[in-house]
Protein backbone atom coordinates (compact mmCIF):
# COMPACT_ATOMS: atom_id res chain seq x y z
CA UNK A 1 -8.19 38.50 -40.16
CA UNK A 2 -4.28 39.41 -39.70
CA UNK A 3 -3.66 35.58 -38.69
CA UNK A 4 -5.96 34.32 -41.08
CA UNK A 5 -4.19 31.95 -43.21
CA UNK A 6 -6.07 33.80 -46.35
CA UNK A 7 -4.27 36.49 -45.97
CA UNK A 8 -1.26 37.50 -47.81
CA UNK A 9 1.55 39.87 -46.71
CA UNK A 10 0.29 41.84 -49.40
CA UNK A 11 -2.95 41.77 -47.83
CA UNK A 12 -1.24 42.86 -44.13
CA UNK A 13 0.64 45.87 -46.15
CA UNK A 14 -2.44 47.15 -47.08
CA UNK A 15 -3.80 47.06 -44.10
CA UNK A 16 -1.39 48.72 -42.74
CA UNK A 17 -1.28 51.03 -44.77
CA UNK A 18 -4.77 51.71 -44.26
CA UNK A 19 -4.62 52.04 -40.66
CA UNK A 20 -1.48 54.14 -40.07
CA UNK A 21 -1.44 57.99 -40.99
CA UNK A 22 2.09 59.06 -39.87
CA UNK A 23 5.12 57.15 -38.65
CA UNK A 24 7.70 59.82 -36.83
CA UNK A 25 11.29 58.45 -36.17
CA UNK A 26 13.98 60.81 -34.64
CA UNK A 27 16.89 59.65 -33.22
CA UNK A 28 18.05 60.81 -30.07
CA UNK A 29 21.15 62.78 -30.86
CA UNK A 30 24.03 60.66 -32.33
CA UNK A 31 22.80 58.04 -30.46
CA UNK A 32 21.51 54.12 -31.39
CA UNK A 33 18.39 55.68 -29.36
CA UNK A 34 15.33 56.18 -31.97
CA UNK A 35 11.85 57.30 -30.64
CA UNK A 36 8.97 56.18 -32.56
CA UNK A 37 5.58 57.74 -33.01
CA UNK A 38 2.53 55.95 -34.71
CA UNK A 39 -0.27 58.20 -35.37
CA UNK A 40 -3.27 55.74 -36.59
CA UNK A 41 -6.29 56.82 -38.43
CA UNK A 42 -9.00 58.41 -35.89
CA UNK A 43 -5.98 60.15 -33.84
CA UNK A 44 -4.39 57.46 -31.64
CA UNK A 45 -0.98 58.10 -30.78
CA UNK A 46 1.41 54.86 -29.68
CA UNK A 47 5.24 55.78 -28.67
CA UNK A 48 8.08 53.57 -28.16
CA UNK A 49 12.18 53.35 -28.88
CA UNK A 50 14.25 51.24 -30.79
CA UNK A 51 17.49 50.41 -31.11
CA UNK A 52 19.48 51.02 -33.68
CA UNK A 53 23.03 50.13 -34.98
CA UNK A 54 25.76 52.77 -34.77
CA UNK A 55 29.17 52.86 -36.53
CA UNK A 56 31.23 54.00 -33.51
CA UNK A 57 30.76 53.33 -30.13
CA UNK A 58 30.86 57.16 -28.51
CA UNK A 59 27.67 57.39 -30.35
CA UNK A 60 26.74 54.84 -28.03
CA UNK A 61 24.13 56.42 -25.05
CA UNK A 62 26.01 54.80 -22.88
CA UNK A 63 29.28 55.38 -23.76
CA UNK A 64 30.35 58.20 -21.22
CA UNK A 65 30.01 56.22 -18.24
CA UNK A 66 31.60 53.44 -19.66
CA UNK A 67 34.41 55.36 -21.65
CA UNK A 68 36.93 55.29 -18.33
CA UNK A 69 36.54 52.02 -17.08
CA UNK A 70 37.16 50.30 -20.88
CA UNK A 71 40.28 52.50 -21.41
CA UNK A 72 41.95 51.26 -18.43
CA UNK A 73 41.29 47.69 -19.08
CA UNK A 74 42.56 45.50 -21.09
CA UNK A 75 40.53 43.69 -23.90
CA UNK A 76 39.12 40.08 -23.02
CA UNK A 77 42.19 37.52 -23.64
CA UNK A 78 44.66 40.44 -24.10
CA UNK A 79 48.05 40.36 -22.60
CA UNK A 80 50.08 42.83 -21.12
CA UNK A 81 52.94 44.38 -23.79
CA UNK A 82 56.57 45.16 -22.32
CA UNK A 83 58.44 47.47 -23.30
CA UNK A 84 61.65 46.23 -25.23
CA UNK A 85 65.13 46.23 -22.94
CA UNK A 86 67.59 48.78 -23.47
């Protein structure tokens, strides 16, 4: 039925929308971490995480471990600055 070529995305919405009671996103702190809850009609419970896009990147999960090592290397195709002669 969902890969039926009858049947519309309208149709598919509706379906949907038949077969899901709750949808639960909470992010994991600041982070680009969501967690995802489905709760379908009769009880059923399927989890997961997504990804999701961050405006800075110490919100990244990541970003602790990684915070040192970036700020003591240079950029990809940077070159080293001097400082003017006195």
């Amino acid at each position: 039925m969902w890969s039926a070529p009858t049947t519309t995305p309208a149709d598919r919405k509706e379906l949907l929308r038949i077969l899901i009671e709750d949808v639960t996103v909470a992010v994991e702190g600041g982070s680009e971490i969501v967690n995802v809850d489905i709760t379908w009609a009769g009880g059923h419970r399927t989890s997961g995480k997504a990804v999701r896009p961050v405006g800075r990147l110490d919100q990244l999960s990541y970003y602790p471990a990684s915070a040192p090592a970036s700020r003591n290397s240079p950029a990809p195709g940077a070159t080293a600055r001097r400082s003017p002669a006195r």
